[in-house]
C-alpha atoms as a PDB file:
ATOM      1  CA  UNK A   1     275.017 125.745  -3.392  1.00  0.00           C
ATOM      2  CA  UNK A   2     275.380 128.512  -6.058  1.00  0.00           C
ATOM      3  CA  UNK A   3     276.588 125.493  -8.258  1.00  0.00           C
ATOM      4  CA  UNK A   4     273.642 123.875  -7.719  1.00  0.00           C
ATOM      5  CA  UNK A   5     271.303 126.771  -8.790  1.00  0.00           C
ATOM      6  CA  UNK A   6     272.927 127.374 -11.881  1.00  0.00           C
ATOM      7  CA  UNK A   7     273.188 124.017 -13.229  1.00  0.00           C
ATOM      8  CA  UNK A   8     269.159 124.055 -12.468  1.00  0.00           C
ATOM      9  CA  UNK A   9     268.408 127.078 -14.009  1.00  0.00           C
ATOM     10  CA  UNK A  10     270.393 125.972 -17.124  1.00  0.00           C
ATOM     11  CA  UNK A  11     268.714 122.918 -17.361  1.00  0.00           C
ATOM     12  CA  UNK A  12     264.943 124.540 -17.025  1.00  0.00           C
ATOM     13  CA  UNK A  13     265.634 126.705 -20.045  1.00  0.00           C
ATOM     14  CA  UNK A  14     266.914 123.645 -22.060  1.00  0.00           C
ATOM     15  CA  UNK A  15     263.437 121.968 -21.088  1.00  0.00           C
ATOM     16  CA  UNK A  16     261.704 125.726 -22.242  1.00  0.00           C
ATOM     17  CA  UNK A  17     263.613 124.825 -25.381  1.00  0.00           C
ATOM     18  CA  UNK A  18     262.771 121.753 -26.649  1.00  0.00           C
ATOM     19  CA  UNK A  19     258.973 122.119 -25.480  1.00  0.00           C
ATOM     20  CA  UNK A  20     259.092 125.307 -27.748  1.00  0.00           C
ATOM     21  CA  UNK A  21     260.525 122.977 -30.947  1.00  0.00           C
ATOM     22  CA  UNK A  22     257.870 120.419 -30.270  1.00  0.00           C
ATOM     23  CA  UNK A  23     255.512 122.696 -30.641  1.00  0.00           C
ATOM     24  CA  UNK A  24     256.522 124.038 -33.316  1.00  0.00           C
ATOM     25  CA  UNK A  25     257.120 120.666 -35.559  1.00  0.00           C
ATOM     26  CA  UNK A  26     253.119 119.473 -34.363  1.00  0.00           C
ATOM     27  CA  UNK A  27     252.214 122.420 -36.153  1.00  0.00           C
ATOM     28  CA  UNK A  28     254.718 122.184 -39.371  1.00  0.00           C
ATOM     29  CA  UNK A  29     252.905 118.329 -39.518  1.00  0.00           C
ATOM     30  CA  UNK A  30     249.761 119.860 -39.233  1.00  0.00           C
ATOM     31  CA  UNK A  31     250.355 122.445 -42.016  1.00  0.00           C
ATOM     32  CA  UNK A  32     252.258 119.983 -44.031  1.00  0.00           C
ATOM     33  CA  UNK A  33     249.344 117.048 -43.565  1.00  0.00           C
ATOM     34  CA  UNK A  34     246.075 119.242 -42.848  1.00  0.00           C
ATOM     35  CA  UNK A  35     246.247 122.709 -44.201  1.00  0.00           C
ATOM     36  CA  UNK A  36     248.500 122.867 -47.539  1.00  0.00           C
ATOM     37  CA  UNK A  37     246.580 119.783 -49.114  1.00  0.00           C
ATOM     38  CA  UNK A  38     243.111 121.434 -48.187  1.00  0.00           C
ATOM     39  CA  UNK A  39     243.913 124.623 -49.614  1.00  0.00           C
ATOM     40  CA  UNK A  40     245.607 123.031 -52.978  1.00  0.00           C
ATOM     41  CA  UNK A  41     242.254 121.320 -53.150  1.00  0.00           C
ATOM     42  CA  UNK A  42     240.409 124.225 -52.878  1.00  0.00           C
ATOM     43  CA  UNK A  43     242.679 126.735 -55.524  1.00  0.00           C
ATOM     44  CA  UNK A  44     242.019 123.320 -58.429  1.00  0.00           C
ATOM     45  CA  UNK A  45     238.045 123.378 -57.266  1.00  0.00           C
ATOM     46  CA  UNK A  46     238.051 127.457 -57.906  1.00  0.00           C
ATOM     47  CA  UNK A  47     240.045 126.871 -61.074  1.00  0.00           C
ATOM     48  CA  UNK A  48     237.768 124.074 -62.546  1.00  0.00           C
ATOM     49  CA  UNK A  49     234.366 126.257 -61.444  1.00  0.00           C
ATOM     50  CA  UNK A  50     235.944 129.530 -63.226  1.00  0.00           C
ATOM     51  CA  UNK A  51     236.675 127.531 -66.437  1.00  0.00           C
ATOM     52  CA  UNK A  52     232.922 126.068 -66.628  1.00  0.00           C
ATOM     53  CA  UNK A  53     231.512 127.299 -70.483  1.00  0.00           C
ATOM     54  CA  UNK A  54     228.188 126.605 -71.633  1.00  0.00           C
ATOM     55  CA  UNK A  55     227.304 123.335 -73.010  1.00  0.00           C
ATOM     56  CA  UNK A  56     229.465 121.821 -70.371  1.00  0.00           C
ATOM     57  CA  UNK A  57     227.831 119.259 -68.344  1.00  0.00           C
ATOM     58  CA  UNK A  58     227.849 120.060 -64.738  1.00  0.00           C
ATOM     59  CA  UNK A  59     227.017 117.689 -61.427  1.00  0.00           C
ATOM     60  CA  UNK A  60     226.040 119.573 -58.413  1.00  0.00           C
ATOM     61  CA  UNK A  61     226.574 119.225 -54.660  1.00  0.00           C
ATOM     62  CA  UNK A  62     222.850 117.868 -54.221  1.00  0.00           C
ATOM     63  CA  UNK A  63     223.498 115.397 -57.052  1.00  0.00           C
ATOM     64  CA  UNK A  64     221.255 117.282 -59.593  1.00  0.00           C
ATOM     65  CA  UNK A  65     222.749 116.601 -63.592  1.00  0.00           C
ATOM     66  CA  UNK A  66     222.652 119.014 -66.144  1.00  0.00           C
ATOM     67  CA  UNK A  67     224.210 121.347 -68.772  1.00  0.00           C
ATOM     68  CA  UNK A  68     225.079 124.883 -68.549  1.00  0.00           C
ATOM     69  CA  UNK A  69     223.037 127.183 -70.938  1.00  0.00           C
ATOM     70  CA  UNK A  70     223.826 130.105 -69.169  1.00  0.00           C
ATOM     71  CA  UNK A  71     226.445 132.106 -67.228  1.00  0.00           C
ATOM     72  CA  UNK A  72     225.385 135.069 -64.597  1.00  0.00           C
ATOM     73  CA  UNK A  73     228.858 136.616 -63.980  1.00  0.00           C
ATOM     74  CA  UNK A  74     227.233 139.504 -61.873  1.00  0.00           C
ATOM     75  CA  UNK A  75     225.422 136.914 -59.430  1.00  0.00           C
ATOM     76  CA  UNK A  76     228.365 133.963 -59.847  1.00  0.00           C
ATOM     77  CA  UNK A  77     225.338 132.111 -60.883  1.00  0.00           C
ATOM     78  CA  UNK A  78     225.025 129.504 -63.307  1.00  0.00           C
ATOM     79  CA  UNK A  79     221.514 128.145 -65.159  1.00  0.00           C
ATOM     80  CA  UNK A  80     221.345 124.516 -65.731  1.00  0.00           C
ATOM     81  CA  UNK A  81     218.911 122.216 -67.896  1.00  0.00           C
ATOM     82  CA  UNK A  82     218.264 119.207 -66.493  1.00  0.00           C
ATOM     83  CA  UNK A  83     216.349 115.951 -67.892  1.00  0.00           C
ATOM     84  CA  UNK A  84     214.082 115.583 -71.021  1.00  0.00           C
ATOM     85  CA  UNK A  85     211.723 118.421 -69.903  1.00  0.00           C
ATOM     86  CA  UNK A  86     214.431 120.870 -70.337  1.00  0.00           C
ATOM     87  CA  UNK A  87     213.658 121.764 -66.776  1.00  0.00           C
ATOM     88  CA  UNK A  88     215.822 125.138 -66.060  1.00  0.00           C
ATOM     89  CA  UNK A  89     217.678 125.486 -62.694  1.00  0.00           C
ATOM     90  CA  UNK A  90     219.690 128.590 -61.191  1.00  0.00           C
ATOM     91  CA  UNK A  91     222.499 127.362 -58.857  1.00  0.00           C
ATOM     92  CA  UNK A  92     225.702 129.031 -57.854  1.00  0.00           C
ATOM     93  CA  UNK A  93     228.951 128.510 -58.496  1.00  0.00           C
ATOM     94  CA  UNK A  94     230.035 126.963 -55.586  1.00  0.00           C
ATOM     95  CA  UNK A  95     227.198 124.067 -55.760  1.00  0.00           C
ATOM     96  CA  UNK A  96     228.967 122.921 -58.724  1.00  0.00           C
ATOM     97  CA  UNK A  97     230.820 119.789 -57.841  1.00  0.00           C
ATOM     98  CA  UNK A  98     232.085 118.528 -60.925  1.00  0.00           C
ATOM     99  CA  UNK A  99     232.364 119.552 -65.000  1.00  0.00           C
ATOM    100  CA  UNK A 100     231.559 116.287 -66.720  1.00  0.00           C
ATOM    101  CA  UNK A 101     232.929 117.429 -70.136  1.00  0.00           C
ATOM    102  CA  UNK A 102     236.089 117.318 -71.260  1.00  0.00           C
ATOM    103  CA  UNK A 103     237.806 120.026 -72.848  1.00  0.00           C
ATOM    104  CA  UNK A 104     240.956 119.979 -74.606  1.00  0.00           C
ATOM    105  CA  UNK A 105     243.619 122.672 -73.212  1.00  0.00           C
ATOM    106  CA  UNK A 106     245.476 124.247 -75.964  1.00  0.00           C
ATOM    107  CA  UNK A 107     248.509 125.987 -74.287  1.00  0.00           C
END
């Protein structure tokens, strides 16, 4: 009978075991698959809004078109001109989706 007992309680913590490893590998493939690529993503968007000059040509989050003529580095704001009326528009930096223009990196 003690025979029996032991070669149970040996084979629960084996079970304890491998439940704990399959754990852990759903969330290495969720970190590998979900998280790294999201925050690569994000450190190349915060990269490409930091490097934004003006004249630069600028496409927001709402779809609005413009150039930069100005830069408010107290308010992280940026002021745009958009169409032939020279219509001026504050937005911040984070509403900037894409730089249109492109600059050539001298390294």
């Amino acid at each position: 009978m003690n025979h029996y007992l032991a070669t149970a309680a040996s084979t629960g913590s084996g079970d304890v075991w491998s439940l704990f490893i399959s754990i852990a590998l759903i969330f290495l493939v969720f970190y590998l698959f979900l998280i790294l690529p999201q925050n690569k993503r994000k450190k190349k968007e915060d990269k490409m809004r930091n490097n934004i000059q003006v004249g630069d040509n600028v496409t927001t989050i709402g779809g609005i078109v413009g150039k930069v003529v100005g830069i408010k580095a107290d308010t992280d704001m940026f002021i745009i001109e958009t169409g032939s009326e020279r219509t001026k528009v504050k937005i911040k930096k984070w509403a900037i989706s894409s730089v249109d223009t492109v600059h050539d990196d001298v390294q």
